[in-house]
N, C-alpha and C. Protein backbone atom coordinates (compact mmCIF):
# COMPACT_ATOMS: atom_id res chain seq x y z
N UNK A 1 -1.78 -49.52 49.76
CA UNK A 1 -0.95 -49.65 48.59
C UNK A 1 -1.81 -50.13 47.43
N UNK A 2 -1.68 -49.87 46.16
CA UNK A 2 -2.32 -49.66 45.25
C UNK A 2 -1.58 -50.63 44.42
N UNK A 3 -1.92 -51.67 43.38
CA UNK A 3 -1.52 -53.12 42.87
C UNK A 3 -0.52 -52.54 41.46
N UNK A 4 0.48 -52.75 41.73
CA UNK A 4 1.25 -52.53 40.15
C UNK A 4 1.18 -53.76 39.18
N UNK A 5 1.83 -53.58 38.01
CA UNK A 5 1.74 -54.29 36.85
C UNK A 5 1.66 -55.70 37.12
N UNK A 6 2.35 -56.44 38.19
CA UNK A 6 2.60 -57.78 38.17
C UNK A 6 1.52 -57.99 39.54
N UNK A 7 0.57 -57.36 39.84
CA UNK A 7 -0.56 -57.51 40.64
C UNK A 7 0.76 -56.97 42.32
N UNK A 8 1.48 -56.75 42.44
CA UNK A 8 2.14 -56.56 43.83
C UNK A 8 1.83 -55.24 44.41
N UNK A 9 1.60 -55.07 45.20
CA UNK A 9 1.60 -53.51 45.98
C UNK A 9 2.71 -52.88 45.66
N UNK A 10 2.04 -51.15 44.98
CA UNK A 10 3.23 -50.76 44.79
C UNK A 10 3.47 -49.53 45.60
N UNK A 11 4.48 -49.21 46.07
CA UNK A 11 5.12 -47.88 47.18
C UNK A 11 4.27 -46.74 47.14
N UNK A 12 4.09 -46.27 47.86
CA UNK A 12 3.75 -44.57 47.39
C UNK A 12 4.32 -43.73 48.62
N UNK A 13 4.45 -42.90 49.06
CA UNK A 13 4.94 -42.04 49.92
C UNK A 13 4.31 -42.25 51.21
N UNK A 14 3.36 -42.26 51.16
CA UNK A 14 1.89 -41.98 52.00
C UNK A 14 2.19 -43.54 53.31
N UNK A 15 2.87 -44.44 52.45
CA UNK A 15 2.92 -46.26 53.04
C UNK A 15 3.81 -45.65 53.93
N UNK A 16 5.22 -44.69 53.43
CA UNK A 16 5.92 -44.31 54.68
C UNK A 16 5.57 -43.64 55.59
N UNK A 17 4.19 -42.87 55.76
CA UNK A 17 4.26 -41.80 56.62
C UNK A 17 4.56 -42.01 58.01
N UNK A 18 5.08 -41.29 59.19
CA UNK A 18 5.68 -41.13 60.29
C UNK A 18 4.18 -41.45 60.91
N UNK A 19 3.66 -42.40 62.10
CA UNK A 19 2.58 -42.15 62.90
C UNK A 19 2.75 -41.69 64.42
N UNK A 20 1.98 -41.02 64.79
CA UNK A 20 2.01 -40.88 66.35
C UNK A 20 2.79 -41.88 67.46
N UNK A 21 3.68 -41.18 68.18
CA UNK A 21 4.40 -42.48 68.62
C UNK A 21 3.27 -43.72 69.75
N UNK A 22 2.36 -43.14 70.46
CA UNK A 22 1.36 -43.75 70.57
C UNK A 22 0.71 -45.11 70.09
N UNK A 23 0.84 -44.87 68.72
CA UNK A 23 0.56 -45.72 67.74
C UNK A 23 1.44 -46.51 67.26
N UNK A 24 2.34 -46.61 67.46
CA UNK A 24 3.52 -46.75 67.22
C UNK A 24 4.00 -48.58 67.04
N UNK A 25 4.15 -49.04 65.90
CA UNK A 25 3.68 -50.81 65.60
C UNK A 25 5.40 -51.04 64.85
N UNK A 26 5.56 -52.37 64.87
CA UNK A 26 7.00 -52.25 64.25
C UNK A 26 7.03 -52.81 62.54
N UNK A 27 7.82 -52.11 61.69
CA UNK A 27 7.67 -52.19 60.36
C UNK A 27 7.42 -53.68 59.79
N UNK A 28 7.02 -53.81 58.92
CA UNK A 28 6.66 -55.13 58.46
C UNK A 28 7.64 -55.49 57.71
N UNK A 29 8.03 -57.15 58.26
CA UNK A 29 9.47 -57.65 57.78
C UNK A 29 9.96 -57.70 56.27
N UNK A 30 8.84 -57.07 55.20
CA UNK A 30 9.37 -56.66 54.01
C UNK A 30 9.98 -55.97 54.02
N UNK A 31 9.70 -54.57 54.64
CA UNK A 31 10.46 -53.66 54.70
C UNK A 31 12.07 -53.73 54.35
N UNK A 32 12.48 -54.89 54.98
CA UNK A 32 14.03 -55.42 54.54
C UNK A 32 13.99 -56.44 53.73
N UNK A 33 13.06 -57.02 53.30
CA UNK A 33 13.65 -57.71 52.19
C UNK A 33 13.09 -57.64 51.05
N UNK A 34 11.66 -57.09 50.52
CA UNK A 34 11.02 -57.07 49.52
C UNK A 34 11.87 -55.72 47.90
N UNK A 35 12.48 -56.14 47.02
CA UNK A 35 13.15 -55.62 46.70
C UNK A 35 12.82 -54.11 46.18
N UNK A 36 11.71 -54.36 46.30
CA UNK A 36 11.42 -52.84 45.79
C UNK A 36 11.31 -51.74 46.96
N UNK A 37 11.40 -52.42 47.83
CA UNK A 37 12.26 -51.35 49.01
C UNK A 37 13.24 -50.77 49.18
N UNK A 38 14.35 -51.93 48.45
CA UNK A 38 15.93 -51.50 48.07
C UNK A 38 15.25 -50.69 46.73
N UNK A 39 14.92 -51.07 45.84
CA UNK A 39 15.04 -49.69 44.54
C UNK A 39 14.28 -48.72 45.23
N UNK A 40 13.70 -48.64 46.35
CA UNK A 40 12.69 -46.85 46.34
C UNK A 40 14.04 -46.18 47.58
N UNK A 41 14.67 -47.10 48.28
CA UNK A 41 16.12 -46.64 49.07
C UNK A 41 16.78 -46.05 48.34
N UNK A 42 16.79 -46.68 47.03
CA UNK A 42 18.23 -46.54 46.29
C UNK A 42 17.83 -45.09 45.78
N UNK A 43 16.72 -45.17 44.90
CA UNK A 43 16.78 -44.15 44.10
C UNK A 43 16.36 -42.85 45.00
N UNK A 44 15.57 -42.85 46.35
CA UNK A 44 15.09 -41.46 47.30
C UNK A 44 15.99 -41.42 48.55
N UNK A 45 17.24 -42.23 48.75
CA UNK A 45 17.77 -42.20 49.80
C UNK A 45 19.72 -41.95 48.93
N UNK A 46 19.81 -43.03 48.82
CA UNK A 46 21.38 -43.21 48.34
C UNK A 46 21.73 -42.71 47.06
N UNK A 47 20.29 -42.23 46.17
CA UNK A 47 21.02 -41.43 45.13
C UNK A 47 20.73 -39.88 45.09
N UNK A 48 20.23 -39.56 46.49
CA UNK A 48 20.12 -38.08 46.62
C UNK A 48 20.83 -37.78 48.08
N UNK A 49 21.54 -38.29 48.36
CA UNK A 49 22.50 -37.81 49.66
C UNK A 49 23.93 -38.16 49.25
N UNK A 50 25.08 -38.05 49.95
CA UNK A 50 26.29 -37.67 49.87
C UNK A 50 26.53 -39.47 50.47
N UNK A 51 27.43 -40.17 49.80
CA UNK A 51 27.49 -41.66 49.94
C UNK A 51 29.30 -41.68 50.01
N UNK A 52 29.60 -42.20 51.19
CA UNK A 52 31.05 -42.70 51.27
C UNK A 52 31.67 -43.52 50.12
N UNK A 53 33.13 -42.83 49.88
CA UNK A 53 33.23 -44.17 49.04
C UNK A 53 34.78 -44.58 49.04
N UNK A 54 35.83 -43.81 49.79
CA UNK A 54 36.76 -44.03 50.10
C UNK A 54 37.57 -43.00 50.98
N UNK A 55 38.91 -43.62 51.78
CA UNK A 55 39.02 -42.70 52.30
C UNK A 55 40.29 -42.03 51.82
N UNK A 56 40.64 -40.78 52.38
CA UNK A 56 41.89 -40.49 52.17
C UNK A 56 42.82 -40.69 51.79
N UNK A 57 43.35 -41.64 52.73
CA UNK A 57 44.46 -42.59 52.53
C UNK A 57 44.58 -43.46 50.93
N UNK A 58 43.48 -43.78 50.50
CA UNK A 58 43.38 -44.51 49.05
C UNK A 58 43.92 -43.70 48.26
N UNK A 59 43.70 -42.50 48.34
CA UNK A 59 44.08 -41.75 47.11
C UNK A 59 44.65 -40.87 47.37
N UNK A 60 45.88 -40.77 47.73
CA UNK A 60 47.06 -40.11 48.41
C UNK A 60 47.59 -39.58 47.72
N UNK A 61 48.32 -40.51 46.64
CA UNK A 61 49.23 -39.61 45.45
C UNK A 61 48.40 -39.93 43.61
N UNK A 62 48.97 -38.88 43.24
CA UNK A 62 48.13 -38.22 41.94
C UNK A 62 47.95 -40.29 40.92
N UNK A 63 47.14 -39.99 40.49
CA UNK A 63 46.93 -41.52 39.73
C UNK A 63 46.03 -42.54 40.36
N UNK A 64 46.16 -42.11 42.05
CA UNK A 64 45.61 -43.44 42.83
C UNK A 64 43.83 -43.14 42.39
N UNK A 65 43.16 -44.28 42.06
CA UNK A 65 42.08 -44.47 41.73
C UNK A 65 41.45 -45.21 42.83
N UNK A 66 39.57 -45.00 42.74
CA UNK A 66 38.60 -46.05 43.40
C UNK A 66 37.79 -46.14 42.40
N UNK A 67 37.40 -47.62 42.37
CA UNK A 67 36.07 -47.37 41.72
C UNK A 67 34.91 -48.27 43.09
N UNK A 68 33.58 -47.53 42.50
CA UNK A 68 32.31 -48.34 43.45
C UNK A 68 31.39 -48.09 42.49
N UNK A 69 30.15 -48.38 43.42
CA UNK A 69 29.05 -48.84 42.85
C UNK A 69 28.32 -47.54 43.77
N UNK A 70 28.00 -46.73 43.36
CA UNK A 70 26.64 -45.52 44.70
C UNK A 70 25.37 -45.66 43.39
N UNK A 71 24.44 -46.34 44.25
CA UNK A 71 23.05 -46.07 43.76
C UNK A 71 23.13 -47.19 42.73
N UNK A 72 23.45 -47.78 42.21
CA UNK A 72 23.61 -48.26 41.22
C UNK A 72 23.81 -48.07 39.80
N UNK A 73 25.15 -46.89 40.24
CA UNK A 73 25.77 -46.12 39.11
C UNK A 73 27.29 -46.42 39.33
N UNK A 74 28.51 -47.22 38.25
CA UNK A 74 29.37 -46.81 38.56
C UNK A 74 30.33 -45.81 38.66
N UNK A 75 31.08 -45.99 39.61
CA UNK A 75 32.08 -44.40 39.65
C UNK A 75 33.66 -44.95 39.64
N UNK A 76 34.34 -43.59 39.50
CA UNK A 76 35.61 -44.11 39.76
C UNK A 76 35.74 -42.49 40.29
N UNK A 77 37.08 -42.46 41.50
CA UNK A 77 37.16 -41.19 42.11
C UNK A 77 38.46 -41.52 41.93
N UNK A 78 39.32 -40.53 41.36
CA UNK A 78 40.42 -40.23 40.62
C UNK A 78 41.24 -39.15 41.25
N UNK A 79 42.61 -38.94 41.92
CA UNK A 79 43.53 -37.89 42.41
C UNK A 79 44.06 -37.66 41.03
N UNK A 80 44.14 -36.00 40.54
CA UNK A 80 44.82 -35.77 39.33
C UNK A 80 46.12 -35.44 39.56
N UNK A 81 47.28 -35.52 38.33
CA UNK A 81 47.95 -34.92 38.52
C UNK A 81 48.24 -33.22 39.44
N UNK A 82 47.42 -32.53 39.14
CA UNK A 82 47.24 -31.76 39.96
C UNK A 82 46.47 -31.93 41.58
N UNK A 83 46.71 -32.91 41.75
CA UNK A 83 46.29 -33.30 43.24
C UNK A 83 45.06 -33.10 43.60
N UNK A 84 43.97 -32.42 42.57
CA UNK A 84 42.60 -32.32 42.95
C UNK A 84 41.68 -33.78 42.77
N UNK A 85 41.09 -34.00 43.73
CA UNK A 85 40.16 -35.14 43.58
C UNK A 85 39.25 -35.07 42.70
N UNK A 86 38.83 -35.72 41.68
CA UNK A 86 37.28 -35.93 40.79
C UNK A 86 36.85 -37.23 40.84
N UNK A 87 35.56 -36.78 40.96
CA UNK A 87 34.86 -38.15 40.43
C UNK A 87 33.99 -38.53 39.26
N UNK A 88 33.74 -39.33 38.61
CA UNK A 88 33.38 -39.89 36.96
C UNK A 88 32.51 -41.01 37.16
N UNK A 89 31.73 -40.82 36.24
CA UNK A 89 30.85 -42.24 35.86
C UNK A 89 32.32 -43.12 35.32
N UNK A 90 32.08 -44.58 35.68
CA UNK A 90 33.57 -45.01 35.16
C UNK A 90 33.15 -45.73 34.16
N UNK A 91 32.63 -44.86 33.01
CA UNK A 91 32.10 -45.70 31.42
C UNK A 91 32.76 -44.36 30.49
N UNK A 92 33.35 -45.23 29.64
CA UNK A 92 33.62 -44.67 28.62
C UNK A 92 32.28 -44.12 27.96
N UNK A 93 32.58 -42.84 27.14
CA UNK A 93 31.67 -42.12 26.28
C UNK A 93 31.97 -42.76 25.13
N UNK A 94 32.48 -43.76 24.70
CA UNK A 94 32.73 -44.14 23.67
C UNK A 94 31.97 -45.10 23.61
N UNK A 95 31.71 -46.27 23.92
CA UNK A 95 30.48 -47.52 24.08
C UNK A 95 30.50 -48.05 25.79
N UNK A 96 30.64 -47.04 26.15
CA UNK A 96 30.07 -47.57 27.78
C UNK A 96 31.18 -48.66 28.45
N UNK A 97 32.40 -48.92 27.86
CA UNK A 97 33.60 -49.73 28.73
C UNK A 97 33.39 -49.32 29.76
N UNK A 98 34.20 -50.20 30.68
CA UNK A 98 34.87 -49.69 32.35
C UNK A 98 36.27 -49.36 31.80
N UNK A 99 36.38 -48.12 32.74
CA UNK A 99 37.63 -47.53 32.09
C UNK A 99 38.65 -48.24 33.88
N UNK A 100 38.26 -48.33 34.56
CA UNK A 100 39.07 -49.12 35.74
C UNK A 100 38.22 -49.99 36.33
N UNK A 101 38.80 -51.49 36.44
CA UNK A 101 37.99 -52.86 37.21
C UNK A 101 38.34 -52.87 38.83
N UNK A 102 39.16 -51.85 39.00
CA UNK A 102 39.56 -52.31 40.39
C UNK A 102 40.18 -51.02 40.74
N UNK A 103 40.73 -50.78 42.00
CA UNK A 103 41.49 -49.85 42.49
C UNK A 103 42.45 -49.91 42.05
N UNK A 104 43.76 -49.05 42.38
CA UNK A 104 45.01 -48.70 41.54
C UNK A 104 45.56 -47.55 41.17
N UNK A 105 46.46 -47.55 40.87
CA UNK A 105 46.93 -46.25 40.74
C UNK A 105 47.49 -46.00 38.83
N UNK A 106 47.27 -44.87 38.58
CA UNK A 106 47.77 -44.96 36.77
C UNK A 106 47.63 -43.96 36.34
N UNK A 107 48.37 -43.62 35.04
CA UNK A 107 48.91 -42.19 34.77
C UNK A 107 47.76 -41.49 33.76
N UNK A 108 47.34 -42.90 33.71
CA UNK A 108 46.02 -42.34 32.16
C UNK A 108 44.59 -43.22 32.87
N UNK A 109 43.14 -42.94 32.45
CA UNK A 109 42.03 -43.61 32.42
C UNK A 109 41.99 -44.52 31.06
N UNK A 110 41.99 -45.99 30.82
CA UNK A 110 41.93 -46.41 29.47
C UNK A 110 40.59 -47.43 29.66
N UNK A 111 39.94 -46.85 28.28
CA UNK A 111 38.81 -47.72 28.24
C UNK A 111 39.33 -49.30 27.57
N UNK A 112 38.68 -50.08 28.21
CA UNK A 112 39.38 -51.85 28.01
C UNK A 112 38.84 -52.06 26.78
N UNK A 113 37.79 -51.54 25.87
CA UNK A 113 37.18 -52.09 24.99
C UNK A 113 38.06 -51.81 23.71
N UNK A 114 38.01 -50.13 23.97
CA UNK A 114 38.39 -49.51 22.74
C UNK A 114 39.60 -48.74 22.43
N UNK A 115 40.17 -48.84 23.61
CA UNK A 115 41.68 -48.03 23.87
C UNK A 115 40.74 -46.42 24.04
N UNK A 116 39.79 -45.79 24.52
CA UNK A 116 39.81 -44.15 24.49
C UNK A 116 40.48 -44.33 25.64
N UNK A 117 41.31 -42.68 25.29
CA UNK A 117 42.33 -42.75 26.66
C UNK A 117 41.65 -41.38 27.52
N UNK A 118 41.66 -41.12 28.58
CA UNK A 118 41.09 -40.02 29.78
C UNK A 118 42.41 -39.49 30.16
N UNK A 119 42.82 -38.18 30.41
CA UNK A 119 43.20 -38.01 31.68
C UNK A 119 42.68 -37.76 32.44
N UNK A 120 43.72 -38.11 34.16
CA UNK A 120 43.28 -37.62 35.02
C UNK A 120 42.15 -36.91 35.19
N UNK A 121 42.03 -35.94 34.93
CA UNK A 121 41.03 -34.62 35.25
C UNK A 121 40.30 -35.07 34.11
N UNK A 122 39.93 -35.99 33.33
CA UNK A 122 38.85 -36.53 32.90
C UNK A 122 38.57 -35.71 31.07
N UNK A 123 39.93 -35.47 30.76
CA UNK A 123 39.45 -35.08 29.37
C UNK A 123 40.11 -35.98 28.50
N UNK A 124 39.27 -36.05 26.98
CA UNK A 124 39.89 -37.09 26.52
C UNK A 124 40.82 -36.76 25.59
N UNK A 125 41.70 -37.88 25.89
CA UNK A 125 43.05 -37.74 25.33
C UNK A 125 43.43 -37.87 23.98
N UNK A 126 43.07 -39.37 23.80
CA UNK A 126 43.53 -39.90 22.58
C UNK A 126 41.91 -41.03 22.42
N UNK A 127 42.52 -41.16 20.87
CA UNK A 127 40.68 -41.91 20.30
C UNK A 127 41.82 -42.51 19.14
N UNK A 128 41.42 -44.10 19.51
CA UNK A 128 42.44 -44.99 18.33
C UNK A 128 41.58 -44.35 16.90
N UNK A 129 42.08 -45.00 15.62
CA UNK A 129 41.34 -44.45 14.51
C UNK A 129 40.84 -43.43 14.15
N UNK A 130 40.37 -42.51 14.85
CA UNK A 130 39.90 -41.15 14.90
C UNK A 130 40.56 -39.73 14.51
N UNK A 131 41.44 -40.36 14.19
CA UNK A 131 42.56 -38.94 14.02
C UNK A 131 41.68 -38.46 12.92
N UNK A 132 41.31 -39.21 11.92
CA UNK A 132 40.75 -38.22 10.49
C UNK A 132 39.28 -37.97 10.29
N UNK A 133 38.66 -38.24 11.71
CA UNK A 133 36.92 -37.92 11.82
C UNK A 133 36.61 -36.46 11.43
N UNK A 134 35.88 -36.20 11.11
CA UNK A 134 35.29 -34.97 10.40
C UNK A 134 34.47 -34.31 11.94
N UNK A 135 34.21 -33.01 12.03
CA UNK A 135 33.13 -32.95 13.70
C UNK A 135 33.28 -33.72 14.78
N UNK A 136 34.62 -34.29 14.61
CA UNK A 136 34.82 -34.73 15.68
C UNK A 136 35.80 -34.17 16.95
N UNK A 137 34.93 -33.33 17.89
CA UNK A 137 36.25 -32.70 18.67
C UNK A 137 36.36 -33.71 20.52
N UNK A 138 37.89 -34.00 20.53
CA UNK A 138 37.63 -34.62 21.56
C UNK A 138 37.45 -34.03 22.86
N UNK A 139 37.35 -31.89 22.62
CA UNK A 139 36.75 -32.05 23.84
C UNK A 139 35.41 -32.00 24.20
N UNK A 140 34.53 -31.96 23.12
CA UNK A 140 33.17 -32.56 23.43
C UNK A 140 32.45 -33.95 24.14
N UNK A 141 33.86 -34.50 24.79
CA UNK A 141 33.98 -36.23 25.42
C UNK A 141 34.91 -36.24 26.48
N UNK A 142 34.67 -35.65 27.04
CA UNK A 142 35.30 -35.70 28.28
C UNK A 142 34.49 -36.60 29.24
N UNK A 143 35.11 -37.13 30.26
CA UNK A 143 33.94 -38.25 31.27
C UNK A 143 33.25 -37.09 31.49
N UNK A 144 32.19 -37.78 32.39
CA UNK A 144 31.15 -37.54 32.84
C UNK A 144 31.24 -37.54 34.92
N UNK A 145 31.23 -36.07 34.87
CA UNK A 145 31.50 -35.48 36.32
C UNK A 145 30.20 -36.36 37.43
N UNK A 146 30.72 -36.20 38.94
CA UNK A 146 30.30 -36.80 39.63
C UNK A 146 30.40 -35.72 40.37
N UNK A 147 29.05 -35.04 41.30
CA UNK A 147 29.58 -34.25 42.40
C UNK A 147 30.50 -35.00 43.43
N UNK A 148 31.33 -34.38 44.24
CA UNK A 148 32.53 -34.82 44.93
C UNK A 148 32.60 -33.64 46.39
N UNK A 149 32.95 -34.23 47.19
CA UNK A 149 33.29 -33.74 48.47
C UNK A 149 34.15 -34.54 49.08
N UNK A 150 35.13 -33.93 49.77
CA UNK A 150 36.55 -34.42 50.64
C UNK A 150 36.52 -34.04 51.89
């Protein structure tokens, strides 16, 4: 390993390679705790594979919401009125609010900061003050999609 900015060994691919089982020694107890193990997990493991985040049952009828944390991005996974599941970064396009703190169920997405309102299916609704913006179209602001599988 090769010394990064703050003099620490830093990752490279090569530190993981697979050896002969022969050879075969057991990982060194950083491995679980040195944090930059969790960020090279996070970003080559949990933010390029398919990550649980609720089940079925949570989001049963149209409104019922989740929000989590995958990778260290938040989400919120949303049943629409039309009963299709989506999932969203759960930040407003407007200054980055949480548009839901918790699970729940609700007829609209509302950002806490600024009142922008979402529906369901993630387009935006209503924008307080904005009615008389010039270039301003609200469907150029719709959330921000999450691939999704059920």
């Amino acid at each position: 390993m090769s010394p990064d900015r703050g003099g620490l060994p830093r990752l490279k691919a090569a530190d993981l390679r697979v050896r002969p089982l022969a050879r075969a020694e057991t990982i060194p107890s950083a491995w679980y705790t040195d944090p930059r193990f969790h960020a090279l997990d996070r970003g080559a493991v949990f933010a390029t594979t398919w990550q649980h985040v609720a089940d079925a049952q949570q989001l049963a009828h149209p409104g019922d919401h989740v929000v989590s944390d995958v990778a260290g991005e938040p989400i919120i996974v949303v049943r629409g009125q039309d009963r299709t599941l989506r999932a969203f970064y759960n930040v407003c396009r407007h200054r980055g609010g949480p548009l839901a703190m918790k699970d729940g169920r609700a007829d609209m997405l509302i950002c806490k900061y600024h009142g922008w309102t979402y529906r369901l299916d993630g387009m935006l609704r209503g924008v307080p003050h904005f009615n008389h913006v010039e270039l301003f179209d609200k469907r150029d602001y719709g959330l921000t999609r999450v691939h999704l599988a059920e």
